[in-house]
C-alpha atoms as a PDB file:
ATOM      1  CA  UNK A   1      20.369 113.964 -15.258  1.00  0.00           C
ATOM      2  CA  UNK A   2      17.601 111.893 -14.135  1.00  0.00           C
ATOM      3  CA  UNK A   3      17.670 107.805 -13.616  1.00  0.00           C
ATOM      4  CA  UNK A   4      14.627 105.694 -14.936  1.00  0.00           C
ATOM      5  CA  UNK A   5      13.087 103.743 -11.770  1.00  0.00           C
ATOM      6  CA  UNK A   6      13.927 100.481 -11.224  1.00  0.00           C
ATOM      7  CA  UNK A   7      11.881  97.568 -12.844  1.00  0.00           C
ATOM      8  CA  UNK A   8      10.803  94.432  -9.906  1.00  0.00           C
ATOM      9  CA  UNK A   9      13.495  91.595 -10.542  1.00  0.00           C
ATOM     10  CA  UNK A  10      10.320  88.724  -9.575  1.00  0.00           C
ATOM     11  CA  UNK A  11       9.732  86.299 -12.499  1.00  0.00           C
ATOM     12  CA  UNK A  12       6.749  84.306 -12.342  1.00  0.00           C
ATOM     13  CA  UNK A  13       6.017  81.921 -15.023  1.00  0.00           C
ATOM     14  CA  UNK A  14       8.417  83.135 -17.057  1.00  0.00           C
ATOM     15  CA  UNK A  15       7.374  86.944 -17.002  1.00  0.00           C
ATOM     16  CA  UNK A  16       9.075  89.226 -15.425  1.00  0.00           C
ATOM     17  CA  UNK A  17       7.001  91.879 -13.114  1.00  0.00           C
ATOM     18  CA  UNK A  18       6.827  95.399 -14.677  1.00  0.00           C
ATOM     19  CA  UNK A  19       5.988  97.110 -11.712  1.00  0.00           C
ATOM     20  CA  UNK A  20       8.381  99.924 -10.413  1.00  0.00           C
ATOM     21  CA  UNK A  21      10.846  98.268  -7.822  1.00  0.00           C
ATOM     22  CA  UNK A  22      10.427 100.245  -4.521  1.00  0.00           C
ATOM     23  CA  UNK A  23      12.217  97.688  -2.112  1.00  0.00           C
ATOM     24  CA  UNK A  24      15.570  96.230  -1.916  1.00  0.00           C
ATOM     25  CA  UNK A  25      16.481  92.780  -0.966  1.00  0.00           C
ATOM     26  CA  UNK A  26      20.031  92.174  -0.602  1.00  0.00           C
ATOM     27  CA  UNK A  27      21.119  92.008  -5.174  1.00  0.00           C
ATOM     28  CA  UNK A  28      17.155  92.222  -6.091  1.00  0.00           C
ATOM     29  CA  UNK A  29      15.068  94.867  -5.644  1.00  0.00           C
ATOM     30  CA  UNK A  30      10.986  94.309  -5.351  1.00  0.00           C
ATOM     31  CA  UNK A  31       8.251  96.331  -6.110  1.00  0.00           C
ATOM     32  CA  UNK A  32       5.611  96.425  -3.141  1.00  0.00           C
ATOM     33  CA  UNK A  33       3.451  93.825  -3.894  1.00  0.00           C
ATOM     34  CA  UNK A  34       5.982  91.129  -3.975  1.00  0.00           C
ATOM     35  CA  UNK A  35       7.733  92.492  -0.947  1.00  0.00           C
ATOM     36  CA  UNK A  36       4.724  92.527   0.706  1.00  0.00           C
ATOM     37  CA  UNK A  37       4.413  88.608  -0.030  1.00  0.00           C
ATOM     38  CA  UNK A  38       7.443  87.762   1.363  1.00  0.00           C
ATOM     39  CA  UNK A  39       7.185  89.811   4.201  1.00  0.00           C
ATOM     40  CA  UNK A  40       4.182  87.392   4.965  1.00  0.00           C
ATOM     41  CA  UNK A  41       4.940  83.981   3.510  1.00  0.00           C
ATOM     42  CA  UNK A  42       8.856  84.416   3.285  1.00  0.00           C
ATOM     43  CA  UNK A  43       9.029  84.596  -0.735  1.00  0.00           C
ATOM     44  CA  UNK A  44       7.616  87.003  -3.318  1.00  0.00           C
ATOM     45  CA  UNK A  45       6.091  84.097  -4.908  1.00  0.00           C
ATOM     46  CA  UNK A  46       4.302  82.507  -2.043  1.00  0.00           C
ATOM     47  CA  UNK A  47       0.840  83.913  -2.179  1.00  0.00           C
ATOM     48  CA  UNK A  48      -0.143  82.306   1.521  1.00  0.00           C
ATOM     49  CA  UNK A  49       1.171  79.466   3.743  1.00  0.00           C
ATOM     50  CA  UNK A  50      -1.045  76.954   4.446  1.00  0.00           C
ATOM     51  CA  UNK A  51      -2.231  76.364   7.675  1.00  0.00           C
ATOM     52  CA  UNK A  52      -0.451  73.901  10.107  1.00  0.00           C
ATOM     53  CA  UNK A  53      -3.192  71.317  11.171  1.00  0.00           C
ATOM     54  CA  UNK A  54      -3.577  71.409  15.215  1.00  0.00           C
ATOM     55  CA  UNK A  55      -1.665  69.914  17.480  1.00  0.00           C
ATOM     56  CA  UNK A  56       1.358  69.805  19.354  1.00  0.00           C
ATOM     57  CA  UNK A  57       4.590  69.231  16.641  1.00  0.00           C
ATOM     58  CA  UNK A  58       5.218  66.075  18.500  1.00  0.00           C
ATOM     59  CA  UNK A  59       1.774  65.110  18.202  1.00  0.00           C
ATOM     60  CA  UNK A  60       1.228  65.890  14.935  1.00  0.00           C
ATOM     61  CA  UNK A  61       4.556  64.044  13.985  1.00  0.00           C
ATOM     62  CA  UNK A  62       2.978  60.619  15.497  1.00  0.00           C
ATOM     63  CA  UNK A  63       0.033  61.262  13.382  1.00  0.00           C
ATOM     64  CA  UNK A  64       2.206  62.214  10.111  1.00  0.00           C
ATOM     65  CA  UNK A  65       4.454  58.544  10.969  1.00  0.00           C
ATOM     66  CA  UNK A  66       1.213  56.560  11.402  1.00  0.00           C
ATOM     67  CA  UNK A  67       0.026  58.455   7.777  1.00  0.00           C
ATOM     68  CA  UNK A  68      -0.527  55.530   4.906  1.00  0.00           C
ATOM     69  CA  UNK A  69      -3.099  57.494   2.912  1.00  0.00           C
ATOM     70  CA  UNK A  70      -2.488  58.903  -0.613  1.00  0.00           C
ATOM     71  CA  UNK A  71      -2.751  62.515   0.615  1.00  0.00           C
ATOM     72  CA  UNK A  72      -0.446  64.810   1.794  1.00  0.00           C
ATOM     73  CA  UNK A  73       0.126  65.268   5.441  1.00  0.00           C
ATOM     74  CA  UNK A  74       1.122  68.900   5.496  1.00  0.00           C
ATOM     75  CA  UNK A  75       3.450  70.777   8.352  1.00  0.00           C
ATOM     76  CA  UNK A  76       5.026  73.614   6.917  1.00  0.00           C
ATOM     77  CA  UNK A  77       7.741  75.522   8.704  1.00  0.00           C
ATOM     78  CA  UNK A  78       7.534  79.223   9.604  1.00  0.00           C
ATOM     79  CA  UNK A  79       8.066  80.296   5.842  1.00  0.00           C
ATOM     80  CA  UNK A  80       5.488  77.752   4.266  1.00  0.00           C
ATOM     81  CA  UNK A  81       8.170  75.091   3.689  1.00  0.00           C
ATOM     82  CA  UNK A  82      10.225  72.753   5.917  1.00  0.00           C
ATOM     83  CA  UNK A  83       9.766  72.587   9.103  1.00  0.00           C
ATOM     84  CA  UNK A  84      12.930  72.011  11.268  1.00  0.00           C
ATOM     85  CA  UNK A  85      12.354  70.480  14.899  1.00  0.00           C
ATOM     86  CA  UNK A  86      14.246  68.917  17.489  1.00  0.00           C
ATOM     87  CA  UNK A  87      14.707  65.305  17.912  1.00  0.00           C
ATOM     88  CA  UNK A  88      16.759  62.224  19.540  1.00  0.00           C
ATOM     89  CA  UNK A  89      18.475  65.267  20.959  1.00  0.00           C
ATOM     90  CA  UNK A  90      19.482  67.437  17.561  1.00  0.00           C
ATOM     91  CA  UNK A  91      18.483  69.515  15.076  1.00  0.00           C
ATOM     92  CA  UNK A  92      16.672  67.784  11.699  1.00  0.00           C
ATOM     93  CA  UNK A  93      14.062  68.233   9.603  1.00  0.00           C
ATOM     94  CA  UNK A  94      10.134  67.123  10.352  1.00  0.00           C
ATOM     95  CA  UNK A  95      10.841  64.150   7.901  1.00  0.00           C
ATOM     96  CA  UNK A  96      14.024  62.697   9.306  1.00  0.00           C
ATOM     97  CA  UNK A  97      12.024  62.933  12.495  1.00  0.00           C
ATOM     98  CA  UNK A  98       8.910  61.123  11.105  1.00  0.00           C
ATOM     99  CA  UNK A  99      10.769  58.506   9.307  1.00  0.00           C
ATOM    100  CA  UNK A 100      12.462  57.899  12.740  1.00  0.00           C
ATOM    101  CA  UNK A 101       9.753  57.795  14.715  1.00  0.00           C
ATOM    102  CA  UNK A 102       7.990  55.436  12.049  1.00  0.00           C
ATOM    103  CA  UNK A 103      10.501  52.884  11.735  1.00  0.00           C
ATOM    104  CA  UNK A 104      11.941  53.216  15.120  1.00  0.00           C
ATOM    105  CA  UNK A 105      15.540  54.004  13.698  1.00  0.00           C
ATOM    106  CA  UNK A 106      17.650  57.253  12.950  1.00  0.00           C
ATOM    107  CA  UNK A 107      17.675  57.484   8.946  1.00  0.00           C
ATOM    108  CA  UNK A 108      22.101  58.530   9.817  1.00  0.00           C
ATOM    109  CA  UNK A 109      23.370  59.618   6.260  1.00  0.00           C
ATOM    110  CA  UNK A 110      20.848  58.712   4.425  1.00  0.00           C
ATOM    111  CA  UNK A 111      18.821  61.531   2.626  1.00  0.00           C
ATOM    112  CA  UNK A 112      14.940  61.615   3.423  1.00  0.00           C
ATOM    113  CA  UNK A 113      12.955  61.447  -0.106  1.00  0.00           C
ATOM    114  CA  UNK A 114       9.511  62.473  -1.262  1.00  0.00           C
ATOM    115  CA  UNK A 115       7.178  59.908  -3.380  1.00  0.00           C
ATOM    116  CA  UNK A 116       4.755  63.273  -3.306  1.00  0.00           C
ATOM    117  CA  UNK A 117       7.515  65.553  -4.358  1.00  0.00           C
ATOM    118  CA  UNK A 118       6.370  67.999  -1.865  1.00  0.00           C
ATOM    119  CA  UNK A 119       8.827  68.270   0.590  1.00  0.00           C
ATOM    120  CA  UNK A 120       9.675  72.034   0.134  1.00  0.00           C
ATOM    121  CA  UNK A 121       5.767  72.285   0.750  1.00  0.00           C
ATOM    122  CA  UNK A 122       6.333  70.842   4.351  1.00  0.00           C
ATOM    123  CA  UNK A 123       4.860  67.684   3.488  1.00  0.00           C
ATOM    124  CA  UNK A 124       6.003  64.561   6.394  1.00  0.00           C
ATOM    125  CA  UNK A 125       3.702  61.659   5.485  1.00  0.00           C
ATOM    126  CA  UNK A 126       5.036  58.623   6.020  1.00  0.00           C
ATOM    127  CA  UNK A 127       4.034  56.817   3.391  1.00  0.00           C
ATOM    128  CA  UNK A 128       5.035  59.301   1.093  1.00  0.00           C
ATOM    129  CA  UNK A 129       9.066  59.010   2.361  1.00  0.00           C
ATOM    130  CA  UNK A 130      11.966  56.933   1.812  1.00  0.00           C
ATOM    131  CA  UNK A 131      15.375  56.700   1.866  1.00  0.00           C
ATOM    132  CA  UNK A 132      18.139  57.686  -0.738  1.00  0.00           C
ATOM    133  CA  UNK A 133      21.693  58.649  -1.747  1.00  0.00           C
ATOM    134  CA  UNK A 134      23.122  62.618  -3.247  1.00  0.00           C
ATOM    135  CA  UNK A 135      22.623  61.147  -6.453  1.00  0.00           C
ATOM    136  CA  UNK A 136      18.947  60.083  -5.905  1.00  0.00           C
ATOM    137  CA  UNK A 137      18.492  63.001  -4.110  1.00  0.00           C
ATOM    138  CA  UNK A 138      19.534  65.048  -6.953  1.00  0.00           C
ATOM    139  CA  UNK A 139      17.046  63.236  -9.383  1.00  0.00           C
ATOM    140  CA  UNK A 140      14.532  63.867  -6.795  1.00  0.00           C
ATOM    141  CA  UNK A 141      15.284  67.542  -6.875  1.00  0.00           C
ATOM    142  CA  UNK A 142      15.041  68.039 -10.921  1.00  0.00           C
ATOM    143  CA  UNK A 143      11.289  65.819 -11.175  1.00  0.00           C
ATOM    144  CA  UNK A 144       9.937  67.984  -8.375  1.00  0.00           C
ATOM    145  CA  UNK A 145      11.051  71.214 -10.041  1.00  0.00           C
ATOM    146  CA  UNK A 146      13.121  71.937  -7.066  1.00  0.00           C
ATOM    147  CA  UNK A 147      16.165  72.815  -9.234  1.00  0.00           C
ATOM    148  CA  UNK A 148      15.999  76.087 -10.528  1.00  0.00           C
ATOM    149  CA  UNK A 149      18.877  76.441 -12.484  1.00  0.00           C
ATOM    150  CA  UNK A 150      20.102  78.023 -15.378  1.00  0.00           C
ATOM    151  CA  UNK A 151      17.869  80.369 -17.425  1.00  0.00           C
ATOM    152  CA  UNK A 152      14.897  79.010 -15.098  1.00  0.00           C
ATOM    153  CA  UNK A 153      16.019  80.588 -12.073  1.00  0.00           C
ATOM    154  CA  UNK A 154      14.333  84.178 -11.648  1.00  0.00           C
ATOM    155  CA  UNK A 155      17.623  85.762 -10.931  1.00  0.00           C
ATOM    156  CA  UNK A 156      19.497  84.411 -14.142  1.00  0.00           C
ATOM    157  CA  UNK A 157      21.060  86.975 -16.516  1.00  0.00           C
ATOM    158  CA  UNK A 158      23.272  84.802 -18.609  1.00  0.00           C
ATOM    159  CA  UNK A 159      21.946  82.742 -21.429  1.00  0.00           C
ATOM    160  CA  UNK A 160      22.765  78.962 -21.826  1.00  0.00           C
ATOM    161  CA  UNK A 161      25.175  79.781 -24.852  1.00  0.00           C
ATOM    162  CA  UNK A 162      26.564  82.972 -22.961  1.00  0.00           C
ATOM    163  CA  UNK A 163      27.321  80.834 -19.780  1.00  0.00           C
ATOM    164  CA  UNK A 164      29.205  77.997 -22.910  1.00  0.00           C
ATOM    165  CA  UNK A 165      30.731  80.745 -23.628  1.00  0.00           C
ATOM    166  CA  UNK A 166      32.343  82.107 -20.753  1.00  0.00           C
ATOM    167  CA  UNK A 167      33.476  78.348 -19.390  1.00  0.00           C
ATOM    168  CA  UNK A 168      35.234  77.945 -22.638  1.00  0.00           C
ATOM    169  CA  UNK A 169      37.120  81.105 -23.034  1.00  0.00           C
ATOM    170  CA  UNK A 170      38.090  81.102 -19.346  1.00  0.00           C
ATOM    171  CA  UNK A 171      39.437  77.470 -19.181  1.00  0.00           C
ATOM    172  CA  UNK A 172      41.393  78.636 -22.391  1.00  0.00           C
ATOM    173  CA  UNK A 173      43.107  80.947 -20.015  1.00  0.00           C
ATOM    174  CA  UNK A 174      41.746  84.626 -21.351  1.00  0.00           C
ATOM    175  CA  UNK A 175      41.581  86.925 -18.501  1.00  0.00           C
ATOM    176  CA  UNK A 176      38.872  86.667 -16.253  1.00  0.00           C
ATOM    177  CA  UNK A 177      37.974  90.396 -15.313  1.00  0.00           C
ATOM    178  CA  UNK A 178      37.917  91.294 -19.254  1.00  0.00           C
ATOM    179  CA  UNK A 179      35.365  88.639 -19.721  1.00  0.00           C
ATOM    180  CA  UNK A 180      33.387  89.278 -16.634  1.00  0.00           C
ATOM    181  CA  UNK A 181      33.236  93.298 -18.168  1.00  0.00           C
ATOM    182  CA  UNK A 182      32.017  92.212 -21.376  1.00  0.00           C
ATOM    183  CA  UNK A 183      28.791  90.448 -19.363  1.00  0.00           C
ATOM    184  CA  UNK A 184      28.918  92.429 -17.069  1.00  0.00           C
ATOM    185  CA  UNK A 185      29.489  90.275 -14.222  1.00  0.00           C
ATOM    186  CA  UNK A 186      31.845  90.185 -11.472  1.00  0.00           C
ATOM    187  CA  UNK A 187      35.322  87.850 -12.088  1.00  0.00           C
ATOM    188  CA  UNK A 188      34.125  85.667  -9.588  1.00  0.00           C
ATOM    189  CA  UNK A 189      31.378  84.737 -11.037  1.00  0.00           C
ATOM    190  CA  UNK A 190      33.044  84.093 -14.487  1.00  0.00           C
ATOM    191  CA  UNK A 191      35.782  81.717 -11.500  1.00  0.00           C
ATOM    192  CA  UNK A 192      32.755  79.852 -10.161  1.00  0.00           C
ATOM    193  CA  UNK A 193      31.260  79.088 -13.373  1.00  0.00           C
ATOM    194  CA  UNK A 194      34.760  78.062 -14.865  1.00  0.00           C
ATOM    195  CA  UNK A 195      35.063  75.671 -12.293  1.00  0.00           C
ATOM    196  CA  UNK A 196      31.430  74.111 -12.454  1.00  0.00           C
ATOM    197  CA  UNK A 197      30.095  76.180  -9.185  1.00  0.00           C
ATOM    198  CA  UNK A 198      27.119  77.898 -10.502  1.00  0.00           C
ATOM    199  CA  UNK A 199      24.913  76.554 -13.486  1.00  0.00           C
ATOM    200  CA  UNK A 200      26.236  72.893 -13.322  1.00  0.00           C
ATOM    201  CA  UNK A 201      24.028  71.058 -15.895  1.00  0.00           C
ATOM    202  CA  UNK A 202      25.974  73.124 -18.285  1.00  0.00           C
ATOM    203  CA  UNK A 203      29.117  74.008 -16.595  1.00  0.00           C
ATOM    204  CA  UNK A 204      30.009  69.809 -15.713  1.00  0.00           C
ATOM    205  CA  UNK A 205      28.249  68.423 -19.079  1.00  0.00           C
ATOM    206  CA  UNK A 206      31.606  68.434 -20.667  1.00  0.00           C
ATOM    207  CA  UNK A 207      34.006  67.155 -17.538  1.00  0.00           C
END
């Protein structure tokens, strides 16, 4: 009895690839191309990182704090997104750094925001950042597309009404593992959405 090949889990725009997957990575599995892409950029869907401008990180830093203009001032991390560094003596983002360093004060618990939206793109311009709470944050998050959640996220296979449907049947008190067979799942995911821990626009609309 023979097994039909894998098809590549990636989803871009909306499409799934069609190429045969030849590559696991950890519950997906990737066909070459995209494996490839991440082996260079640090996600399938990263075609290349932009280049870090030159400089020292602390010097680049002063420049990104002294940064006014409209225009992104770009410092990507390693992977082509944030770039962590050390500061004031700990661990924190390029941002928090920047903001510090800019206004002379550590930014404690507050969260450091994006005007530009393109945080995850390693942007630290100082103009572009200010301070906000979780709940601001998780605005933030949503309007830069940052939240990939439900039937957005490439590795979704539950629907919006299958995921209403679970949450109800499961707070009802039916048994877990007979639900999670029927969608095929495992139980703790059918636990973690009962409880609001994965899909939480439509998991918590209701609480």
């Amino acid at each position: 009895m023979t097994t039909d090949p894998q098809q590549c889990t990636v989803v871009e725009d909306g499409v799934r690839c069609t190429n045969t997957a030849t590559r696991r990575k950890k519950t997906d599995v990737w066909c070459d191309l995209h494996f490839g892409r991440a082996e260079r950029t640090g996600s399938p869907l990263v075609l290349k990182v932009e280049r870090r401008p030159q400089g020292s990180v602390r010097e680049l830093l002063d420049q990104a704090a002294a940064n006014d203009g409209e225009d992104c001032f770009l410092v990507p991390g390693p992977d082509g997104g944030r770039l962590s560094v050390s500061y004031l003596g700990k661990p924190m983002t390029a941002a928090r750094a920047v903001w510090a360093i800019r206004h002379g004060n550590d930014p404690g618990e507050a969260h450091v925001l994006h005007t530009c939206h393109r945080g995850d793109e390693g942007c630290v311009s100082g103009g572009h950042l200010y301070l906000g709470d979780h709940t601001q944050n998780m605005v933030d998050m949503v309007e830069s597309g940052r939240s990939t959640h439900g039937e957005r996220h490439g590795q979704h296979r539950l629907t919006e009404k299958q995921v209403q449907d679970i949450v109800t049947r499961a707070s009802a008190g039916e048994n877990q593992q007979a639900i999670a067979e029927e969608y095929r799942i495992h139980q703790s995911h059918v636990s973690k959405l009962k409880h609001g821990h994965r899909w939480w626009r439509v998991t918590n609309m209701n609480r």
